[in-house]
Protein backbone atom coordinates (compact mmCIF):
# COMPACT_ATOMS: atom_id res chain seq x y z
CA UNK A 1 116.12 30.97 215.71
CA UNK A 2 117.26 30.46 219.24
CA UNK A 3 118.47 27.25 221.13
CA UNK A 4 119.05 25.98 224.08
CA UNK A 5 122.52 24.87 225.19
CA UNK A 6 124.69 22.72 224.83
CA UNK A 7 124.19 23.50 221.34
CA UNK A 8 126.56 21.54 218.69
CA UNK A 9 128.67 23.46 215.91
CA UNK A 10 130.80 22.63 213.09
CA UNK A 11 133.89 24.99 212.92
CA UNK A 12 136.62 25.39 210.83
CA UNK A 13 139.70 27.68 210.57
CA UNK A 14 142.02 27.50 207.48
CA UNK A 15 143.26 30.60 207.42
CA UNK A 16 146.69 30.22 208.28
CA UNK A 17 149.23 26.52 207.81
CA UNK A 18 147.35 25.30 211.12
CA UNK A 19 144.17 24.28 209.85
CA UNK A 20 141.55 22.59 212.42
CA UNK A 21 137.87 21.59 212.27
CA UNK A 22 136.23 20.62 215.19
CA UNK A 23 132.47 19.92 216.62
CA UNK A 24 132.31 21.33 219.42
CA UNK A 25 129.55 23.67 221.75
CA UNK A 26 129.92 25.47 224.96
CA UNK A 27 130.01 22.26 227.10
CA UNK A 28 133.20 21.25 225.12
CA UNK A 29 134.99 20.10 222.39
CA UNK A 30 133.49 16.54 220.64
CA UNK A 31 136.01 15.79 218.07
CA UNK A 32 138.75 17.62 216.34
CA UNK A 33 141.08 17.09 213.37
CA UNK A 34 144.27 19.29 212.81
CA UNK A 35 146.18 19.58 209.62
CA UNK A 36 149.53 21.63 209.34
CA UNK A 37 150.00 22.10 205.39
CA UNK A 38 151.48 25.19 203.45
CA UNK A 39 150.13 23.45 200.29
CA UNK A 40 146.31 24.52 200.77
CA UNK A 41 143.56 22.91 203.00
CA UNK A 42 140.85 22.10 200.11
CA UNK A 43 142.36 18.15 199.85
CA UNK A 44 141.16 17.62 203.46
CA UNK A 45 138.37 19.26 204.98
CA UNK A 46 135.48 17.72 203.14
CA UNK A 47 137.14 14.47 204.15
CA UNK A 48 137.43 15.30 207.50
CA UNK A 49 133.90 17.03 208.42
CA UNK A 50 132.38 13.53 206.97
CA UNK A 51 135.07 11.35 209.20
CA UNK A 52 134.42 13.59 212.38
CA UNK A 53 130.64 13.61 211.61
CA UNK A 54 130.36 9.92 211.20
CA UNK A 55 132.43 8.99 214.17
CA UNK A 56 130.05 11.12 216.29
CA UNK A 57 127.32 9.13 214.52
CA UNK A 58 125.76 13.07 213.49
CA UNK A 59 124.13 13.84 210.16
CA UNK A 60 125.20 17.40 209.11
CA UNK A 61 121.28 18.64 209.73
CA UNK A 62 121.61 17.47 213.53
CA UNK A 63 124.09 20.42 214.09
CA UNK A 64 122.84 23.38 215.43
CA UNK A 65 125.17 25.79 213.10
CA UNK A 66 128.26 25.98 211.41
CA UNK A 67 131.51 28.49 212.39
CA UNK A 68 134.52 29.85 210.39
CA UNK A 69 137.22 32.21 210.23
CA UNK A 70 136.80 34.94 207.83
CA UNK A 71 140.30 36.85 208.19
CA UNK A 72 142.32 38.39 207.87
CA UNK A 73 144.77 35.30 206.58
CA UNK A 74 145.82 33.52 203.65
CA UNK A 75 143.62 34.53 200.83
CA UNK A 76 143.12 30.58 199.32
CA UNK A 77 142.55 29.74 203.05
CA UNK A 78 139.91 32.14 203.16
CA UNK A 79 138.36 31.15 200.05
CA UNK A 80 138.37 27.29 201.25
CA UNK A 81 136.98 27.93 204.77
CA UNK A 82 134.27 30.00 203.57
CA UNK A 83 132.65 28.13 200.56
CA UNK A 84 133.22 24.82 202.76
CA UNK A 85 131.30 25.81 205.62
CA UNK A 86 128.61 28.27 203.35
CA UNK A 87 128.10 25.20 201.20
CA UNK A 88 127.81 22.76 204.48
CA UNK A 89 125.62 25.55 206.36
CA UNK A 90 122.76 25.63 202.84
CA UNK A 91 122.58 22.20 202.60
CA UNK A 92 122.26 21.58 206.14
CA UNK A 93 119.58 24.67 206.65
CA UNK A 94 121.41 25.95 209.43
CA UNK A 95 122.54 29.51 210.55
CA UNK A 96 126.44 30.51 210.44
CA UNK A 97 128.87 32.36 212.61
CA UNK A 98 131.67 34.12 211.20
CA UNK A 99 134.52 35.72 213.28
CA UNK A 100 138.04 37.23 212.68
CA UNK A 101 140.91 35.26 213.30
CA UNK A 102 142.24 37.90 215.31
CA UNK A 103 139.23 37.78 217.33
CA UNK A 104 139.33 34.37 218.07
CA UNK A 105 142.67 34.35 219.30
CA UNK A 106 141.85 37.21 221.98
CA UNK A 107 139.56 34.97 223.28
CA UNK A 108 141.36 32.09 223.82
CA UNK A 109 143.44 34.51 225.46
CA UNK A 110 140.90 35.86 227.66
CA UNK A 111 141.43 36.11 231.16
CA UNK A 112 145.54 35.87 230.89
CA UNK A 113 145.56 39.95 230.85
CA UNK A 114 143.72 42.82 231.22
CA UNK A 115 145.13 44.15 227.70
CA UNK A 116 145.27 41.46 224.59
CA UNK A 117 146.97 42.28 221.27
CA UNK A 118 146.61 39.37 218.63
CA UNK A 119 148.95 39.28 216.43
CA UNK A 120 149.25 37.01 212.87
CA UNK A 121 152.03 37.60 210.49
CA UNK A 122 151.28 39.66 207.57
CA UNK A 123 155.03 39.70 205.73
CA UNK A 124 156.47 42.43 204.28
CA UNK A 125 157.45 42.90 207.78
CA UNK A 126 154.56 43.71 208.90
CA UNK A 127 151.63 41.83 211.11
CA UNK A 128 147.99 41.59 211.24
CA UNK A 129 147.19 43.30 214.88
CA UNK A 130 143.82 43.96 217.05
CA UNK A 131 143.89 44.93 220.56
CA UNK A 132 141.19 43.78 223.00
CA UNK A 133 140.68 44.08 226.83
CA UNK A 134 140.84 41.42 229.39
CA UNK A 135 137.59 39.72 228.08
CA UNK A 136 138.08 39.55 224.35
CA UNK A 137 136.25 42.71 223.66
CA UNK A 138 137.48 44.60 220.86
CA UNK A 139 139.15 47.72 221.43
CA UNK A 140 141.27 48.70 218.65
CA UNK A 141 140.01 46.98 214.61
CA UNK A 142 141.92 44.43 212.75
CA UNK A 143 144.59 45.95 210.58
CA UNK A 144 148.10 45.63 208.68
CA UNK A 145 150.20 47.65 210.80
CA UNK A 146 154.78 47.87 211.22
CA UNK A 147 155.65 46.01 214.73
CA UNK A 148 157.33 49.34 215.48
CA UNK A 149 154.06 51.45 214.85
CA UNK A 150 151.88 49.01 217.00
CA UNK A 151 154.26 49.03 220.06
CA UNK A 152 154.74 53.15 219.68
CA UNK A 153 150.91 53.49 219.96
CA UNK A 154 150.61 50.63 222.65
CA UNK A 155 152.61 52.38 224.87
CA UNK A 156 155.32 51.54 227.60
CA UNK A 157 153.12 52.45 230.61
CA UNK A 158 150.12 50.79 230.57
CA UNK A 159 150.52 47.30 232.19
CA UNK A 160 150.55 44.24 231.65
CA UNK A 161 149.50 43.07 228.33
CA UNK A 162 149.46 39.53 226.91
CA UNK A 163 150.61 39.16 223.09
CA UNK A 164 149.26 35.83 221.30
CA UNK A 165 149.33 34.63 217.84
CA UNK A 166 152.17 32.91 215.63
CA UNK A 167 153.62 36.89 215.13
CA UNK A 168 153.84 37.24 218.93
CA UNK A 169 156.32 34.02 219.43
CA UNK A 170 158.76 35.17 216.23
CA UNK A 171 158.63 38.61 217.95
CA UNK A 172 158.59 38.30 221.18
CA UNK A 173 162.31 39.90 222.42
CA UNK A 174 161.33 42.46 219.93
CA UNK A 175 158.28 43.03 222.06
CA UNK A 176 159.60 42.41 225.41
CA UNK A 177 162.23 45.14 225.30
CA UNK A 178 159.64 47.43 223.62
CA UNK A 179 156.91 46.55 226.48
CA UNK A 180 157.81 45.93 230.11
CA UNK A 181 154.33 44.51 230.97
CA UNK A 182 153.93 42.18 228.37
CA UNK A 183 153.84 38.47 228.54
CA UNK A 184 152.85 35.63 226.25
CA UNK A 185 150.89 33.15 227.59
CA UNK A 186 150.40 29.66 225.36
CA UNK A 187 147.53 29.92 223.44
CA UNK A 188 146.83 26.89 221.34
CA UNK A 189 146.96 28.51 217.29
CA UNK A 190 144.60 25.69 216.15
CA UNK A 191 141.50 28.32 216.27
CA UNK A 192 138.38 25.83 215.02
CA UNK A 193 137.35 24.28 218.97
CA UNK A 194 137.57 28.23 220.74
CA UNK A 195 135.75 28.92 217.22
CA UNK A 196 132.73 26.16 217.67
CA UNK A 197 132.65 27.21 221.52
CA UNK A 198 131.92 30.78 220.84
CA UNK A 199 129.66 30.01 217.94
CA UNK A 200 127.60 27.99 220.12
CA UNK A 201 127.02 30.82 222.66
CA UNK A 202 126.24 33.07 220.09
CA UNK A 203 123.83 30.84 218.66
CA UNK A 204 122.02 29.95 221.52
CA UNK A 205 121.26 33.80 221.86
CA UNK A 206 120.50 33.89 218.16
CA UNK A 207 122.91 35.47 216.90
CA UNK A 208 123.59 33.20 213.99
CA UNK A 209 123.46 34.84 210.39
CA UNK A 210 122.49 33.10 206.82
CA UNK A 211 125.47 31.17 205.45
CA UNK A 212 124.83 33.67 202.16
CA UNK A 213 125.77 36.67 204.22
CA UNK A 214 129.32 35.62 204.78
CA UNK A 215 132.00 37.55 204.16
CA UNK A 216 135.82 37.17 204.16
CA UNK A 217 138.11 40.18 205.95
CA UNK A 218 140.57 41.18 203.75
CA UNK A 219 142.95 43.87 205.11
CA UNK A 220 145.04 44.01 202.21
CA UNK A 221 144.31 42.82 198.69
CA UNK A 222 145.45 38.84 196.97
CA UNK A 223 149.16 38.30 196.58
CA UNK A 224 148.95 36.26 193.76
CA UNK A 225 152.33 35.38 191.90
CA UNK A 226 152.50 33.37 188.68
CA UNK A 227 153.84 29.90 188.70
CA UNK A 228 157.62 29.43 188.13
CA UNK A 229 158.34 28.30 184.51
């Protein structure tokens, strides 16, 4: 199904602390709640996709689609976003748009260089990475990669190159002596408003997909630990 712009979207990102859900479309953001919690996001969204819905005075079916983050990030954050928004999307009868984190970041960053590398931090010492050029387009795939193996491969020669994502801020003199032409321009980390802006370009053209056919991006399998006694 295709639609004509400005075309309204429900969007949601928990897949890191910074969770955010926002209706937005291509003409702009409409409302937005943000939640910072290393607890889990399943006590709020529900509550906060009615409150922003209601406050808009919009029923679920009068949005055009629904948008989420499917990785790579917190595995429970994953799980959340996705049955929230595939649950939202079949009731509603709307189409979905899913995107990696990664890629969501690179385009919020488009524009500030003619190189991006998202970056999200992965542990272990190691990060989540993609590379993209100037315009968000994906050059190199999401993966779990050492900081020292993604710089070696970036290379010291081939200019300037913006860095974004929580991993580029607690790494970024690591970086900078590593990369002479990189710089790290502020890129808001609350991903759901670039999310619903994207969506709704994507869904004007549509590009949507059946909430069904979601999937989450894992690039490395559940950490789970037992509880502590």
């Amino acid at each position: 199904m295709e639609y004509k712009l400005p075309v309204r979207v429900l969007a949601l990102d928990t897949t890191t602390p910074r969770g955010s859900l926002a209706v937005a479309g291509e003409d702009g953001l409409l409302a937005e709640a943000r939640v910072f919690t290393e607890s889990g996001h399943s006590r709020w969204v529900l509550g906060a996709a009615d409150a922003l819905l209601r406050g808009l005075d919009l029923a679920a079916g009068a949005l055009d689609g629904f948008a989420v983050t499917v990785g790579p990030g917190s595995f429970t954050g994953l799980r959340v976003g996705l049955s929230t928004v595939q649950g939202l999307a079949l009731a509603a009868g709307r189409p979905c748009v899913g995107l990696p984190t990664l890629d969501v970041l690179a385009l919020a960053a488009a524009g500030r260089a003619p190189r991006v590398v998202a970056l999200m931090d992965a542990f272990r010492g190691e990060t989540y990475a993609a590379v993209f050029d100037g315009a968000g387009r994906a050059l190199v795939a999401p993966r779990v990669v050492a900081l020292d193996t993604l710089l070696a491969e970036l290379g010291a020669d081939e200019g300037e190159t913006a860095f974004v994502g929580d991993a580029a801020g607690a790494l970024r003199s690591a970086i900078a002596a590593r990369v002479p032409g990189a710089v790290f321009p502020a890129v808001d980390l609350y991903l759901a408003a670039p999310l619903a802006r994207e969506a709704a370009v994507r869904l004007a053209a549509g590009k949507g997909t059946a909430a069904a056919s979601l999937r989450p991006l894992y690039l490395r399998g559940a950490d789970i630990r037992p509880p502590k006694p």
